[in-house]
Protein backbone atom coordinates (compact mmCIF):
# COMPACT_ATOMS: atom_id res chain seq x y z
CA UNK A 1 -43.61 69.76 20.20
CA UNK A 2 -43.42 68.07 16.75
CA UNK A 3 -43.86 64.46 16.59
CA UNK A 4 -42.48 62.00 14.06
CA UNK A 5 -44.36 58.94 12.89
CA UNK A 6 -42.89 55.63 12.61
CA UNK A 7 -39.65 53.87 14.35
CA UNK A 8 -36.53 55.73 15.31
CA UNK A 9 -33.16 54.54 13.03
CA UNK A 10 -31.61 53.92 16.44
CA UNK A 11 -32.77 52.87 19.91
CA UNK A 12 -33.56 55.49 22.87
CA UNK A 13 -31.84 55.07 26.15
CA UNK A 14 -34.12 53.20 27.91
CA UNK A 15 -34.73 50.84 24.80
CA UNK A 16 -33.12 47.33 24.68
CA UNK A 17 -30.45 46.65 22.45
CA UNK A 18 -28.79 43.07 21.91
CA UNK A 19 -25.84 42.95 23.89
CA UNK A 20 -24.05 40.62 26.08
CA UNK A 21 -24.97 42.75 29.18
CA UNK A 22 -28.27 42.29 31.07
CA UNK A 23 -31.24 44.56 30.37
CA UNK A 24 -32.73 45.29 33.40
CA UNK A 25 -36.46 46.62 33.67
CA UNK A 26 -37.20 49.94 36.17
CA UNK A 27 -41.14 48.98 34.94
CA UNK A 28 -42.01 45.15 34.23
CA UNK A 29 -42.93 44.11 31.12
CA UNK A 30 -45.98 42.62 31.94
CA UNK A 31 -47.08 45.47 33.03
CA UNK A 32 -46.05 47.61 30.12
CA UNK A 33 -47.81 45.23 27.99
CA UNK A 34 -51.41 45.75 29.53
CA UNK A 35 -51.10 48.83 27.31
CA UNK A 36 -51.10 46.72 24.08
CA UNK A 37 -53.68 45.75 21.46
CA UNK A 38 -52.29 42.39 21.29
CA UNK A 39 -53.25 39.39 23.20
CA UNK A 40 -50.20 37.19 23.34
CA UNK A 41 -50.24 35.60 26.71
CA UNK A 42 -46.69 36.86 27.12
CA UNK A 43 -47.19 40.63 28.22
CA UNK A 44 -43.28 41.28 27.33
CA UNK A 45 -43.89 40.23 23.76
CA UNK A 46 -47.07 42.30 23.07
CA UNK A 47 -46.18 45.48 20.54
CA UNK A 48 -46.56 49.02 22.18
CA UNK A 49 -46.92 52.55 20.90
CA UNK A 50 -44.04 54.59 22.44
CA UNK A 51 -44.20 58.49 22.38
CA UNK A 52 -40.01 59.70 23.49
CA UNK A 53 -40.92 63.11 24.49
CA UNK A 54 -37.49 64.33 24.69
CA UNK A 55 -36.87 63.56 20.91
CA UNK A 56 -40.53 63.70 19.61
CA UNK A 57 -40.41 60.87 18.13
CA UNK A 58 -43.13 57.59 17.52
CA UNK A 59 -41.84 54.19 17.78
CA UNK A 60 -43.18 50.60 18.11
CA UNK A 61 -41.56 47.95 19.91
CA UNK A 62 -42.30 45.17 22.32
CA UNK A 63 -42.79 45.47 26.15
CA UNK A 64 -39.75 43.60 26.72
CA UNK A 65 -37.49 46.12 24.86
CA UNK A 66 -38.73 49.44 26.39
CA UNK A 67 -38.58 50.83 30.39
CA UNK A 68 -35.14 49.88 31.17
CA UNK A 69 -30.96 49.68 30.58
CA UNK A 70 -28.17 47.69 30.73
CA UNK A 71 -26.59 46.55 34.02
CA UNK A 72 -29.26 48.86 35.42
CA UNK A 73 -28.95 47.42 38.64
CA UNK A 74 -25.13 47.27 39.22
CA UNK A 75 -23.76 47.62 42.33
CA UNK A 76 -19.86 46.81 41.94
CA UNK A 77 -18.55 43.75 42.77
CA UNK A 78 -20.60 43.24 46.15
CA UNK A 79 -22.46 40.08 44.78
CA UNK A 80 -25.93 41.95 45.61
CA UNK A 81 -28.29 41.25 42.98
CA UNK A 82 -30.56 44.43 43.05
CA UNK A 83 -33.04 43.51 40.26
CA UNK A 84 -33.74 40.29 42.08
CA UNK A 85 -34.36 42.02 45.44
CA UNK A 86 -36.57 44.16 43.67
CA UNK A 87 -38.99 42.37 40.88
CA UNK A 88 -39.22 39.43 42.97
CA UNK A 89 -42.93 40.10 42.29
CA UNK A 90 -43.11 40.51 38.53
CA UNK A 91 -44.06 36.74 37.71
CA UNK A 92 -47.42 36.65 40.01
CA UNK A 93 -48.11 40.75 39.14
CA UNK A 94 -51.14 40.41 35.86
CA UNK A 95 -52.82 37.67 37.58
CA UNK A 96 -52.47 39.93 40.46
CA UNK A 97 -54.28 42.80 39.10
CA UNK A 98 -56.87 40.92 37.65
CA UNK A 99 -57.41 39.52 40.56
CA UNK A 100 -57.66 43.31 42.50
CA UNK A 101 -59.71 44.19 39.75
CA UNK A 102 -62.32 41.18 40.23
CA UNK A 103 -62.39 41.20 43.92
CA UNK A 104 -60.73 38.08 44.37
CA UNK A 105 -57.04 38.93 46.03
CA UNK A 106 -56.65 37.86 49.70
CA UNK A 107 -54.42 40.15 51.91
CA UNK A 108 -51.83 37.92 51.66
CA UNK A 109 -51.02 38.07 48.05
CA UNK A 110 -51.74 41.75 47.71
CA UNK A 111 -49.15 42.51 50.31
CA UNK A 112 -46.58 40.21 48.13
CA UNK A 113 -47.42 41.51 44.76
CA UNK A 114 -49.83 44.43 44.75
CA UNK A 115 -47.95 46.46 47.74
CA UNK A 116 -44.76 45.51 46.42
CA UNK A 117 -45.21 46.29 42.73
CA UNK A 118 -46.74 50.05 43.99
CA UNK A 119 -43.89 50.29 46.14
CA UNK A 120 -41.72 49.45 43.18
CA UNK A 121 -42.80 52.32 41.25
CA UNK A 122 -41.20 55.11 43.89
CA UNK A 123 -37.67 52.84 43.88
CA UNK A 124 -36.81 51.23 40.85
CA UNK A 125 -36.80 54.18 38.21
CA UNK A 126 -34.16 56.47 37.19
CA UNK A 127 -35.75 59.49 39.25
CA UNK A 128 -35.14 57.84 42.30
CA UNK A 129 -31.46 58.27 41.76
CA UNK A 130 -32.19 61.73 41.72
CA UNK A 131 -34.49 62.31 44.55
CA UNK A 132 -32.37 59.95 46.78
CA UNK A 133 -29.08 62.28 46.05
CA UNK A 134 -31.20 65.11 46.52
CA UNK A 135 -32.12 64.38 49.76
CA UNK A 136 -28.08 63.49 50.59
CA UNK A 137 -27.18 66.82 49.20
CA UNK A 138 -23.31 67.86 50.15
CA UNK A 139 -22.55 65.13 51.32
CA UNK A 140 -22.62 62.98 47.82
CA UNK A 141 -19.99 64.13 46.72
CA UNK A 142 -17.86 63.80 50.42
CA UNK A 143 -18.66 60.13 50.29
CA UNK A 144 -18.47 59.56 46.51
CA UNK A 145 -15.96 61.65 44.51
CA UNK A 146 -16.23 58.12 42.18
CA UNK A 147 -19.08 58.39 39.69
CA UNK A 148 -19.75 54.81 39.47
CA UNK A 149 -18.95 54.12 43.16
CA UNK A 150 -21.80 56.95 43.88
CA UNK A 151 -24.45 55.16 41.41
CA UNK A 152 -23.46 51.71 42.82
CA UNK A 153 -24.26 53.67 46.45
CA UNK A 154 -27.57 54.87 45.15
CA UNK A 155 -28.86 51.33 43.84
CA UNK A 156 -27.88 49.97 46.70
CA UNK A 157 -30.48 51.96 48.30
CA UNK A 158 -33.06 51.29 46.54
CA UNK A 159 -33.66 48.10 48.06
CA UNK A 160 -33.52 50.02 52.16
CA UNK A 161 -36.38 52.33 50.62
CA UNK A 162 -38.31 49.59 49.79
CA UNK A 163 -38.50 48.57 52.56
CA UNK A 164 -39.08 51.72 54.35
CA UNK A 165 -42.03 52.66 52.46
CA UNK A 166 -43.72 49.49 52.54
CA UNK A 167 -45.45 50.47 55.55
CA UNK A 168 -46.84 53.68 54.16
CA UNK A 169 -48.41 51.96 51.05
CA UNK A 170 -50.56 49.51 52.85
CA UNK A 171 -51.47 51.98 55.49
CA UNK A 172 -52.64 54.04 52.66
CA UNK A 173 -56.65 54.41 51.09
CA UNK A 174 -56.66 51.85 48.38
CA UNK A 175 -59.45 53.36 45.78
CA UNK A 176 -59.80 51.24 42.62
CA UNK A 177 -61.69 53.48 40.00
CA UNK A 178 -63.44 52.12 36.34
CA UNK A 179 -63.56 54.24 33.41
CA UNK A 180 -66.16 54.05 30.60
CA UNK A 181 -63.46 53.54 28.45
CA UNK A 182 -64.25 56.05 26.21
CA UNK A 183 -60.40 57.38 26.38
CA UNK A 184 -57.82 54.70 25.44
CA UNK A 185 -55.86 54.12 28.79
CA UNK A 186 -52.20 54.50 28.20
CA UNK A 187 -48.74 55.13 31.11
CA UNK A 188 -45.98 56.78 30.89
CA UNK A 189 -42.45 55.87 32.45
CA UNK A 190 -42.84 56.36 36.04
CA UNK A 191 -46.07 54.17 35.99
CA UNK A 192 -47.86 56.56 37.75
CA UNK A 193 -48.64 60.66 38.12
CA UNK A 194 -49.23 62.34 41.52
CA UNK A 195 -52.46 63.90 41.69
CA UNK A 196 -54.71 66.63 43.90
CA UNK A 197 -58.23 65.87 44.06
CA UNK A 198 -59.36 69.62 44.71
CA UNK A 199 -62.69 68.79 45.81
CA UNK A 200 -61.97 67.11 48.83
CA UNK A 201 -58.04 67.71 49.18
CA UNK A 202 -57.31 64.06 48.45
CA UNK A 203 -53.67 63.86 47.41
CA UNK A 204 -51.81 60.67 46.60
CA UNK A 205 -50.56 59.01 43.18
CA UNK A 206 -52.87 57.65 40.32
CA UNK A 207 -51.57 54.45 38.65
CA UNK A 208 -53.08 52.99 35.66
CA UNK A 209 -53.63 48.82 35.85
CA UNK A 210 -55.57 48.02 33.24
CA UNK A 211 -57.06 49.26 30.04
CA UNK A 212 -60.16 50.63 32.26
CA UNK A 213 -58.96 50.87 35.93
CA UNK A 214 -57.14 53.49 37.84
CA UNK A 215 -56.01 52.40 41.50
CA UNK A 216 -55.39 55.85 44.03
CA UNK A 217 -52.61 55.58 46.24
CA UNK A 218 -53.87 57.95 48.84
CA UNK A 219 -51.48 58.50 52.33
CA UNK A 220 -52.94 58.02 56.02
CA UNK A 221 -51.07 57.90 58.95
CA UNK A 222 -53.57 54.69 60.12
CA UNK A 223 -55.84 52.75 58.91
CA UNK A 224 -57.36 49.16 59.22
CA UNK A 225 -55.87 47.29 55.81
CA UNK A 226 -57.89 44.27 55.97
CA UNK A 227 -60.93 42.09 57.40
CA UNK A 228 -61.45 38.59 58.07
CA UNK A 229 -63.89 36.73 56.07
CA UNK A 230 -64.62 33.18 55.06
CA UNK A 231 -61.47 32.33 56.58
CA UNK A 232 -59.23 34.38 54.91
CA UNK A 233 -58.15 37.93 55.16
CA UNK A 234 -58.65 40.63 52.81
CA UNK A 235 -57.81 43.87 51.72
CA UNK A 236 -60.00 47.13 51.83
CA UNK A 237 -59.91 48.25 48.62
CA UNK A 238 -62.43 51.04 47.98
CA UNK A 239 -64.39 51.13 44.63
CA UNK A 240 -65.98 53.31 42.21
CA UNK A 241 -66.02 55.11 38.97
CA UNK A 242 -64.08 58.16 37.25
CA UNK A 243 -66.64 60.41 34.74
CA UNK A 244 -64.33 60.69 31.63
CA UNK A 245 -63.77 64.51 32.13
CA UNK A 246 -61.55 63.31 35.38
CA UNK A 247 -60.54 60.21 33.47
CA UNK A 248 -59.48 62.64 30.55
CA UNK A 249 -57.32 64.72 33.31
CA UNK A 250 -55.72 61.61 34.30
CA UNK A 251 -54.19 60.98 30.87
CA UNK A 252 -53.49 64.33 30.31
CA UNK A 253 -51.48 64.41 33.85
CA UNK A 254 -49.68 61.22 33.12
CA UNK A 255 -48.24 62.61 29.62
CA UNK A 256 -47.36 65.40 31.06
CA UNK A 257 -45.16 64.15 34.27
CA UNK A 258 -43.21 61.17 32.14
CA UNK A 259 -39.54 61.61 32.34
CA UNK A 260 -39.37 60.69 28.67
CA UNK A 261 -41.74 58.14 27.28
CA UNK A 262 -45.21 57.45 26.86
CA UNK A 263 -46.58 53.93 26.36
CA UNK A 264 -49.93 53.32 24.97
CA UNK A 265 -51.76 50.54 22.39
CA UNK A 266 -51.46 52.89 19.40
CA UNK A 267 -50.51 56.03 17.52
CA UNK A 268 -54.48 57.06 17.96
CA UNK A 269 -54.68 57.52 21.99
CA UNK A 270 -50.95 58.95 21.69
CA UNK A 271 -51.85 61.68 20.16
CA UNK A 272 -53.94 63.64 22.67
CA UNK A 273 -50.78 62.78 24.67
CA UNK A 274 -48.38 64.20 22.89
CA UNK A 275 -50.79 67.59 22.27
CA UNK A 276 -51.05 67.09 26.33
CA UNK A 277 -47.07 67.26 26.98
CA UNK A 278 -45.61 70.10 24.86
C-alpha cells in the first residue's frame, strides 16, 4: 500500500464538509482528539494525523471534522433524534477517562459515561449497519424494498441495541492496562480492535483511552461490578501493565481492523501503521 504525504484536494467520506446539513459523529471528538499533540482544552479542535486506508492517503485535520457524515443519524420524518439518544454522554466522557485512569470514578458515573461510551462503540458506526442487516438477512429486503426507508430502519435500531448490550458491558472484566509509552498510541475508526489473548484464552475488545492506557473489554456471563466504600460505590476495574511487544501488537491490530481511517498525533507513529495494514 503506497501512502501519500500531505492533505487530500478533497474531503473523504467520513470528513466534514461545510454544509447546511448536520455532521453527525459515529466517534466523539473528544475522544478523537486524545490522539493529538495539541493541548487546546477543546478536544474537537486539536489537529490529528489521519491515515484513509482505502485511498492511501495522509491528511491533517481537526477532531471535529473527521469520524462522521451528514444527517448520519436520520431516521425520516419520525421526530426521533438518534444522535441525541446516543452521545448523550460525550460532554462528561475526557473527564471521565481521566478519572478511570486515576482511580477516582464512582459506579455511578462510569455506568453513565464509561459503559455508555464502550457501548457506543458496537452501535454508532457505519459497521453496525452492516452487522445489524446481516443478522436480518432475507428479510431486509421483504420489509424494506426503500433504500432510505431500510437505513432509517437500521438507525432506528441502534438506539434498541444500546440498550440491549448495556448489560453485557458492565457484567464484563474491566482491565485498564499502562504502556511505557515507548510506541505512540494512536485508533482507528471503530475505536477499538477485538483481540485473543492466547495465553490464557481471554477474548474481548481492546480500546485505546489515552496516549498510554488500553482498557479490555472482556465478556462474563456474571460478575460483581462494584463495592461499597467510603460511602460510595465503585467500579472493579482491574489494573496492570502491557510490555511493549503486546503493546506493539495492539497497534498493529488496530491498523489493521479500521474500516478506513487511522487517527494518530502525527505522520511519525502512522507510519508503522500504515506498513501494519497493507
Amino acid at each position: 500500500m503506497s501512502v501519500a504525504a500531505g492533505p487530500t484536494k478533497s474531503p473523504a467520506r467520513g470528513c466534514a464538509n461545510i454544509g447546511t446539513m448536520p455532521f453527525q459523529h459515529y466517534l466523539p471528538a473528544s475522544f478523537l482528539g486524545i490522539f493529538s499533540q495539541d493541548t487546546n482544552p477543546r478536544g474537537r479542535e486539536r489537529p490529528v494525523c489521519v491515515l484513509d486506508k482505502r485511498r492511501g492517503e495522509l491528511f491533517t485535520v481537526t477532531a471535529g471534522r473527521i469520524c462522521g457524515e451528514k444527517n448520519y443519524y436520520q431516521t425520516g420524518g419520525s421526530g426521533w433524534n438518534i444522535d441525541t439518544v446516543l452521545s448523550g454522554y460525550e460532554p462528561v466522557l475526557h473527564t471521565a477517562l481521566d478519572d478511570l485512569i486515576a482511580e477516582r470514578l464512582d459506579a455511578v458515573t462510569w455506568l453513565g459515561t464509561a459503559v455508555e461510551f464502550v457501548t457506543a462503540l458496537m452501535t454508532r458506526g457505519p459497521d453496525f449497519a452492516k452487522r445489524f442487516e446481516h443478522r436480518l438477512g432475507p428479510i431486509i429486503p421483504m420489509l424494506f424494498s426503500d433504500t432510505q426507508l431500510r437505513a432509517h430502519n437500521t438507525n432506528g435500531a441502534r438506539a434498541m441495541e444500546q440498550q440491549r448490550l448495556r448489560a453485557s458491558v458492565c457484567c464484563a472484566r474491566w482491565q485498564l492496562l499502562e504502556t511505557s509509552g515507548r510506541y505512540s498510541q494512536f485508533t482507528n475508526d471503530m475505536g477499538y480492535t477485538p483481540f485473543l489473548d492466547t495465553r490464557n484464552g481471554d477474548r474481548g475488545i481492546a480500546v485505546p483511552i489515552s496516549p498510554r492506557h488500553v482498557l479490555n473489554i472482556i465478556p462474563r456471563t456474571n460478575r460483581t461490578i462494584a463495592v461499597a466504600r467510603e460511602g460510595k460505590w465503585w467500579p472493579i476495574i482491574e489494573r496492570g501493565f502491557v510490555d511493549d511487544r503486546d503493546h506493539f501488537g495492539f497497534l498493529r491490530a488496530l491498523a489493521y481492523s479500521a474500516q478506513r481511517f487511522v487517527i494518530a498525533p502525527n505522520a511519525e507513529a502512522l507510519g508503522a501503521a500504515a506498513r501494519q495494514s497493507r
